[in-house]
N, C-alpha and C. Protein backbone atom coordinates (compact mmCIF):
# COMPACT_ATOMS: atom_id res chain seq x y z
N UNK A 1 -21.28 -34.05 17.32
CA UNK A 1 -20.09 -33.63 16.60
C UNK A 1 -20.50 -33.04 15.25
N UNK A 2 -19.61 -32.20 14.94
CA UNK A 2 -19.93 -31.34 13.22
C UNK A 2 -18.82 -31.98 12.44
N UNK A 3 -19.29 -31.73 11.57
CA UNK A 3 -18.27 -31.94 10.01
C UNK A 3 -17.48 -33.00 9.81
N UNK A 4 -16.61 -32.43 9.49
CA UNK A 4 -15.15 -33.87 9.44
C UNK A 4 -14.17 -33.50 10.64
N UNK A 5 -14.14 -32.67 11.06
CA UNK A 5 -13.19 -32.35 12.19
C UNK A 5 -13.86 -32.99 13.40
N UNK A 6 -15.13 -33.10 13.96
CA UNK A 6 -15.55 -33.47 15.01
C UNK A 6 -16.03 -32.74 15.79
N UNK A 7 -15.48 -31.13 15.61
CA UNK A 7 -16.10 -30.04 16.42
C UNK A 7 -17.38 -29.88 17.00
N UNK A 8 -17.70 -29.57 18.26
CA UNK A 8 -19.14 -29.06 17.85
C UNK A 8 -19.70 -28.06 17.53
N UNK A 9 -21.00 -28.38 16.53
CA UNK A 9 -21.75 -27.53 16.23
C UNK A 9 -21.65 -26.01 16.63
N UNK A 10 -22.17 -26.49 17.99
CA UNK A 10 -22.02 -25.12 18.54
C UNK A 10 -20.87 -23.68 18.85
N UNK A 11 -19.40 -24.32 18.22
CA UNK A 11 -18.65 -23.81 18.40
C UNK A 11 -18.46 -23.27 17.08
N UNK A 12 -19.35 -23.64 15.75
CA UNK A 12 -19.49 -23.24 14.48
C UNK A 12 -19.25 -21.62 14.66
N UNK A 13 -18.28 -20.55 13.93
CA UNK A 13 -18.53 -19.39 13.96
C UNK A 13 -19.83 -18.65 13.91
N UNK A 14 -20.59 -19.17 13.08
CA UNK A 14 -22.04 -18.69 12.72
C UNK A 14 -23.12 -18.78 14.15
N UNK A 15 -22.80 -19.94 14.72
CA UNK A 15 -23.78 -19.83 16.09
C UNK A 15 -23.02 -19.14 17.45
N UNK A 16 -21.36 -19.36 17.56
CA UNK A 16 -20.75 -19.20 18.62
C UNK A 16 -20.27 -17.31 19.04
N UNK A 17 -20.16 -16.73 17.19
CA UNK A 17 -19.74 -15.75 17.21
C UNK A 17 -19.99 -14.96 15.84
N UNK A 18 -21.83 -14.47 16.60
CA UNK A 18 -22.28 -14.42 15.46
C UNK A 18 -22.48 -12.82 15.38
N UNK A 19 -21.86 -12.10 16.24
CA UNK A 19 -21.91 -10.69 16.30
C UNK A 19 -20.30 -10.27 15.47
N UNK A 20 -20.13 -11.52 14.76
CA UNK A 20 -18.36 -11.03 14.11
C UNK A 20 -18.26 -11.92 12.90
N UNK A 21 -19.61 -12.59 12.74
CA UNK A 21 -19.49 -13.43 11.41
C UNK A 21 -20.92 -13.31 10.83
N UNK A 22 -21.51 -13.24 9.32
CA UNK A 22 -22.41 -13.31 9.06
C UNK A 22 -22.49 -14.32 8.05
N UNK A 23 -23.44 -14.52 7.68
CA UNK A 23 -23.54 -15.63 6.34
C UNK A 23 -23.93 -14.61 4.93
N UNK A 24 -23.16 -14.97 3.90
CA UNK A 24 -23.57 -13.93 2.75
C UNK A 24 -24.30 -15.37 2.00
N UNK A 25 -23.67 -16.34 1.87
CA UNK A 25 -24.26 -17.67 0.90
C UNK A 25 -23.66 -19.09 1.27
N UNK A 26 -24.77 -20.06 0.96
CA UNK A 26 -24.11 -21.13 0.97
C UNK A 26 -25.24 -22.05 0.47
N UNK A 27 -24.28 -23.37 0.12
CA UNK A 27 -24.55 -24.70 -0.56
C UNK A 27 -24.13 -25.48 -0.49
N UNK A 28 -24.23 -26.96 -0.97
CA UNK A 28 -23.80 -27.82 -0.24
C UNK A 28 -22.68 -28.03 -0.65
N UNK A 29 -21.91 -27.30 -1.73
CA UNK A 29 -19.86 -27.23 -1.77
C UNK A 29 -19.62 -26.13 -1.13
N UNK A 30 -19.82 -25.06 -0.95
CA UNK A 30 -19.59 -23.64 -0.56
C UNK A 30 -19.88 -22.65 0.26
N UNK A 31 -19.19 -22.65 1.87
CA UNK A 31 -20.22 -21.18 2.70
C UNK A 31 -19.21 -19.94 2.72
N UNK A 32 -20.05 -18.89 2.48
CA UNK A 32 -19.18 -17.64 2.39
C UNK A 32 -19.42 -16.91 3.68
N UNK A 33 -18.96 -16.13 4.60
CA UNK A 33 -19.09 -15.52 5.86
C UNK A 33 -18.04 -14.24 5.51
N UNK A 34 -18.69 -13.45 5.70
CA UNK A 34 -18.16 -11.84 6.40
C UNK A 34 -17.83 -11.93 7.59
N UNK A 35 -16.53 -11.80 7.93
CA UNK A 35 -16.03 -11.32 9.14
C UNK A 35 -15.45 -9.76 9.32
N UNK A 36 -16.44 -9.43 10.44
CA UNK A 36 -15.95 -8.29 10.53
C UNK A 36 -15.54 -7.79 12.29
N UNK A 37 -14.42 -7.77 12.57
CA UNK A 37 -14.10 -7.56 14.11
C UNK A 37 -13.43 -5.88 14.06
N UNK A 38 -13.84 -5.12 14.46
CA UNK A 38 -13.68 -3.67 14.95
C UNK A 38 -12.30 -3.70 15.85
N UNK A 39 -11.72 -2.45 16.00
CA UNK A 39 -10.21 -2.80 16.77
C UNK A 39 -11.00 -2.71 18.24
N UNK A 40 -10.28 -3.47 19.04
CA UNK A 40 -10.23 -3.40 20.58
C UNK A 40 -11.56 -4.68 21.10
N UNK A 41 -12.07 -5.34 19.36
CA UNK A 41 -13.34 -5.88 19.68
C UNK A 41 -12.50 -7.31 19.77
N UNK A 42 -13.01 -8.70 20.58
CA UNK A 42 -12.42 -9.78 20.17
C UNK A 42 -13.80 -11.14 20.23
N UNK A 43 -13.93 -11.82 19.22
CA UNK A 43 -14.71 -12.75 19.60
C UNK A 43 -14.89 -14.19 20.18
N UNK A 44 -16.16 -14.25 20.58
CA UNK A 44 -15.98 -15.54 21.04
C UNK A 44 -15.49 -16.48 20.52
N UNK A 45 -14.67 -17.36 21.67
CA UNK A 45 -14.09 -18.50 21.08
C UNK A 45 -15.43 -19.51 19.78
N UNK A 46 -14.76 -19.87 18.59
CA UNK A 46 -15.40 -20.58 17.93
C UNK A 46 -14.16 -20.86 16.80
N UNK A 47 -14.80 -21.82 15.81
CA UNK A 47 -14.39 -22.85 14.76
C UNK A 47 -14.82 -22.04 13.64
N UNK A 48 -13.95 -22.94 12.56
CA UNK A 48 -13.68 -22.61 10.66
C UNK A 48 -13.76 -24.76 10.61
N UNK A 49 -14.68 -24.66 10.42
CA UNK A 49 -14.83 -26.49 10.08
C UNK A 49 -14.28 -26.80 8.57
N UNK A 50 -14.29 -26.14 8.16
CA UNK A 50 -13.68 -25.82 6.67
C UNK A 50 -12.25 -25.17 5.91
N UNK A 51 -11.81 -25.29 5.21
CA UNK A 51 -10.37 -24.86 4.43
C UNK A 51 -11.15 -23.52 3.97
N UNK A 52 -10.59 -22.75 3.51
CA UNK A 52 -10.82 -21.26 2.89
C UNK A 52 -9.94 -20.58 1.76
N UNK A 53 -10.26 -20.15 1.40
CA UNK A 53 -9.91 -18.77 0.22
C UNK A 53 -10.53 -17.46 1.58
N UNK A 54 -9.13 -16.94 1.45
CA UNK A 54 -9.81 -15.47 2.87
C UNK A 54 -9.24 -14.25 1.42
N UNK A 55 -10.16 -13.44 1.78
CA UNK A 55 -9.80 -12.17 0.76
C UNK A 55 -9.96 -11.24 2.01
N UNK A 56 -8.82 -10.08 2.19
CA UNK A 56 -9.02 -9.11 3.09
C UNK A 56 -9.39 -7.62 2.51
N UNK A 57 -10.59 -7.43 3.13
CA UNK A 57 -11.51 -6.29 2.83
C UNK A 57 -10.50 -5.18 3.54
N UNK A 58 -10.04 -5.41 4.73
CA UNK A 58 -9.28 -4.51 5.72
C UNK A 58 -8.51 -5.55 6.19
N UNK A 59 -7.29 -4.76 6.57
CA UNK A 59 -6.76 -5.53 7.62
C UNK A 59 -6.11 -4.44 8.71
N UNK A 60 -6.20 -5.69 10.20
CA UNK A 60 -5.49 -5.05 11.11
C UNK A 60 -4.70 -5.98 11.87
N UNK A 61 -3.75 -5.30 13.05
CA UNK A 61 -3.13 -6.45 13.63
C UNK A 61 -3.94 -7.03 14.73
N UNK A 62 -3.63 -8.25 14.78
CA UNK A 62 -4.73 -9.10 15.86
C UNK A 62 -3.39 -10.03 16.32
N UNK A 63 -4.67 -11.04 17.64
CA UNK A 63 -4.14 -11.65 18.55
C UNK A 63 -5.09 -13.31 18.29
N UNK A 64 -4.50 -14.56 17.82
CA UNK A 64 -5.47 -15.31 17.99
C UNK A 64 -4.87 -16.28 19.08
N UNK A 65 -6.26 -16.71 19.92
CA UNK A 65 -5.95 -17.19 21.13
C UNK A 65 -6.42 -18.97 20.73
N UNK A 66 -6.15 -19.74 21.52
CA UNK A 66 -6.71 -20.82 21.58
C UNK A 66 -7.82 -21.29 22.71
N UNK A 67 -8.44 -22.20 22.39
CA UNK A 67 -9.64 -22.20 23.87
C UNK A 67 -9.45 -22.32 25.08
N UNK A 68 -8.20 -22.10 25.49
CA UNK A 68 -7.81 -21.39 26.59
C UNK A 68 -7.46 -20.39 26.81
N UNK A 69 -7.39 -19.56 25.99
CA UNK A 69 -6.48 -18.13 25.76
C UNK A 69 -5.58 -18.03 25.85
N UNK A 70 -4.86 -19.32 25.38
CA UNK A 70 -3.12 -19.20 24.80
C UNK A 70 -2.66 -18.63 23.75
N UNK A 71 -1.68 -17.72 23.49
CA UNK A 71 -1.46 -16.66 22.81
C UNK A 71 -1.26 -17.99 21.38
N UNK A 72 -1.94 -18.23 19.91
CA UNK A 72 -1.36 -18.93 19.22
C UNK A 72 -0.47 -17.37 18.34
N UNK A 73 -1.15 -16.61 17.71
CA UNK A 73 -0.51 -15.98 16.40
C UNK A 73 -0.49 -14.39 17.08
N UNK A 74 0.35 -13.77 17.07
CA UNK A 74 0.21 -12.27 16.78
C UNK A 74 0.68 -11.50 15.57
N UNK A 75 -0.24 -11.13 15.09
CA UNK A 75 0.01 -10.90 13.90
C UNK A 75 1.46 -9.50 14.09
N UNK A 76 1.46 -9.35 14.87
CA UNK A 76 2.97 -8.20 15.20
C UNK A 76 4.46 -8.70 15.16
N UNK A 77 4.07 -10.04 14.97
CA UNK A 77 5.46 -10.40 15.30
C UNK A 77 6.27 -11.67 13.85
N UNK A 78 4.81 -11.44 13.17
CA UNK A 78 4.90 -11.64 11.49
C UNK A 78 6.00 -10.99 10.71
N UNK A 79 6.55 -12.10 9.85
CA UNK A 79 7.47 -11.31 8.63
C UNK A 79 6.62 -10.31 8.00
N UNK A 80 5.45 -11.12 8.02
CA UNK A 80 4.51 -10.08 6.45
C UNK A 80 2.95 -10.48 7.21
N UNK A 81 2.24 -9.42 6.90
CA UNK A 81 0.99 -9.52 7.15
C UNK A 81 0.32 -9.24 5.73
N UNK A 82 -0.56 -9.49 5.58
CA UNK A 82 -2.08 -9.79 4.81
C UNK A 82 -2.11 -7.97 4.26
N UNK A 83 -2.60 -7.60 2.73
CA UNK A 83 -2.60 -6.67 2.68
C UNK A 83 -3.86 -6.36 2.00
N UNK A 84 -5.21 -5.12 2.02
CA UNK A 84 -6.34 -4.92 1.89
C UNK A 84 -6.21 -5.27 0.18
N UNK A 85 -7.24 -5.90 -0.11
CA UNK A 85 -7.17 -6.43 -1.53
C UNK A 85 -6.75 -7.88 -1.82
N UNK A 86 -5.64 -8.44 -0.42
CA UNK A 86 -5.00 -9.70 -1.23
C UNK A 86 -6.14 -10.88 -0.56
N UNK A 87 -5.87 -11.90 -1.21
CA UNK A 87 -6.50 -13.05 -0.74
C UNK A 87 -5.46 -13.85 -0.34
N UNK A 88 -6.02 -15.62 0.28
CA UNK A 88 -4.46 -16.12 1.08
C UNK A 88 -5.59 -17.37 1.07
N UNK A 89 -4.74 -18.65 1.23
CA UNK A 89 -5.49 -20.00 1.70
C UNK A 89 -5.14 -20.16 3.05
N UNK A 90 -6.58 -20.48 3.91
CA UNK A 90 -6.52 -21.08 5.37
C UNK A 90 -7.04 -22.40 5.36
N UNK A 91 -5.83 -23.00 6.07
CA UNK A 91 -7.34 -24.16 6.39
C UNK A 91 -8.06 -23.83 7.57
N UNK A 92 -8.76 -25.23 7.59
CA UNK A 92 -10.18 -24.92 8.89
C UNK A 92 -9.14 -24.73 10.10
N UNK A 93 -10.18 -24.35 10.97
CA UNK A 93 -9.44 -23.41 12.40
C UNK A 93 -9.97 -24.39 13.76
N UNK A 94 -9.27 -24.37 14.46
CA UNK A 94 -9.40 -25.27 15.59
C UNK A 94 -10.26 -24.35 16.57
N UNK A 95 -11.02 -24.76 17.52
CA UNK A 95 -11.45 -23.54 18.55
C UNK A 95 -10.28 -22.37 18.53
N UNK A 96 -10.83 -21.50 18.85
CA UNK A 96 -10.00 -19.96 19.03
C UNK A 96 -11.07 -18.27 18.82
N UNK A 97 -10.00 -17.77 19.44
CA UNK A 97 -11.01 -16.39 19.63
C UNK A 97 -9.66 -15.14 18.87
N UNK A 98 -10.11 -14.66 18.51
CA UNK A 98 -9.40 -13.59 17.88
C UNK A 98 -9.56 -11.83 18.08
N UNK A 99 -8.74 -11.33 18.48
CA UNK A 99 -8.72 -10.51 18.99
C UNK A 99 -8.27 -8.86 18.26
N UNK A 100 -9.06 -7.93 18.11
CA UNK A 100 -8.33 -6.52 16.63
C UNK A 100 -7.79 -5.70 17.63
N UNK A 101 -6.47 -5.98 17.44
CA UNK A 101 -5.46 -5.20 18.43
C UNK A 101 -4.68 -4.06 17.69
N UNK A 102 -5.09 -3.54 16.20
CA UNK A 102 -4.76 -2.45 15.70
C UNK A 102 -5.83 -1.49 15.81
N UNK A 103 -6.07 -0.41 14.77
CA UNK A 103 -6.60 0.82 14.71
C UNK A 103 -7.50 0.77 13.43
N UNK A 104 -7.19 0.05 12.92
CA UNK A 104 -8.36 -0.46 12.14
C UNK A 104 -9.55 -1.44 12.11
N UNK A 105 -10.73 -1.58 11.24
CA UNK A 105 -11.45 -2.95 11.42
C UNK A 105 -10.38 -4.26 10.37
N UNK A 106 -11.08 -5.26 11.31
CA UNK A 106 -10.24 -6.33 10.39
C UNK A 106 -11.78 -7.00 9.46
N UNK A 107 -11.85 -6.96 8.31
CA UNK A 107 -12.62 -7.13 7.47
C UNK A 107 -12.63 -8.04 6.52
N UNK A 108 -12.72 -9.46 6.63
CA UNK A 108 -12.11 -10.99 5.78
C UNK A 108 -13.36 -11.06 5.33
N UNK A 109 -13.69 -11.49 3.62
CA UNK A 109 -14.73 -12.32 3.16
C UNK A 109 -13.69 -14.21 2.98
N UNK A 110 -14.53 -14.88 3.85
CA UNK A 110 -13.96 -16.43 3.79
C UNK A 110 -14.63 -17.29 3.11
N UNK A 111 -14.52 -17.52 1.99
CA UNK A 111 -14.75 -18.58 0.96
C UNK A 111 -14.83 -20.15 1.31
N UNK A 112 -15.48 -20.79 2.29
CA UNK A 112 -15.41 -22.22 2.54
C UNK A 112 -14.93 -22.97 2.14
N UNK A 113 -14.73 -24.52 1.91
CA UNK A 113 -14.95 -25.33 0.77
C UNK A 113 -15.25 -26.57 1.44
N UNK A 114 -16.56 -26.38 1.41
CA UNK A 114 -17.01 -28.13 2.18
C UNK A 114 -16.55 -29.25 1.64
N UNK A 115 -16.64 -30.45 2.58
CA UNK A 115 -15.42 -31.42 2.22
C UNK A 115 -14.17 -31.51 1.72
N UNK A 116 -13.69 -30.70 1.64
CA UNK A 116 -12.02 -30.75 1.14
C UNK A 116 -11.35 -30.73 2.47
């Protein structure tokens, strides 16, 4: 099991879905990851073991699924979506795969915050 959630490891974004997340820094309060998913691209199911500060580099509309590929969020059917420049608080993310179902890349820097 990982973290405080229980997840595993392996479902960590960094090992599970690592062609859509990179590591820019981290320490033992703080991991930062670049996400970057291209439209029509979607990644493997994986975990956010952590709460966040998300700042959007780009945004587009997406689809996030759960580890079954149950439809949880479409971002289409939102009052308001996320706009390039703003930031937003997430908490940590349960398994799920996410999917760039607009015309743009979707481009999040995610600010961690271990143990909180």
């Amino acid at each position: 099991m990982y973290g405080d959630q229980g997840w595993p490891k392996e479902l960590d974004a960094l090992i599970a879905a690592p062609e859509h997340h990179k590591l820019l820094f981290e320490n033992e309060k703080v991991r930062v990851l670049d996400t970057h998913i291209p439209p029509g691209e979607i990644t493997n199911v994986h975990t956010h073991q952590w709460p966040a500060t998300v700042y959007y580099v780009s945004c587009s509309d997406f689809i996030r699924y759960d580890d079954h590929g149950v439809e949880l969020v479409d971002s289409r059917k939102l009052s308001s979506n996320p706009l390039p420049g703003t930031s937003a608080w997430s908490g940590s993310l349960p398994p799920h795969a996410l999917k760039n179902v607009g015309k743009v890349d979707l481009h999040v820097i995610r600010v961690e915050i271990k143990g909180a």
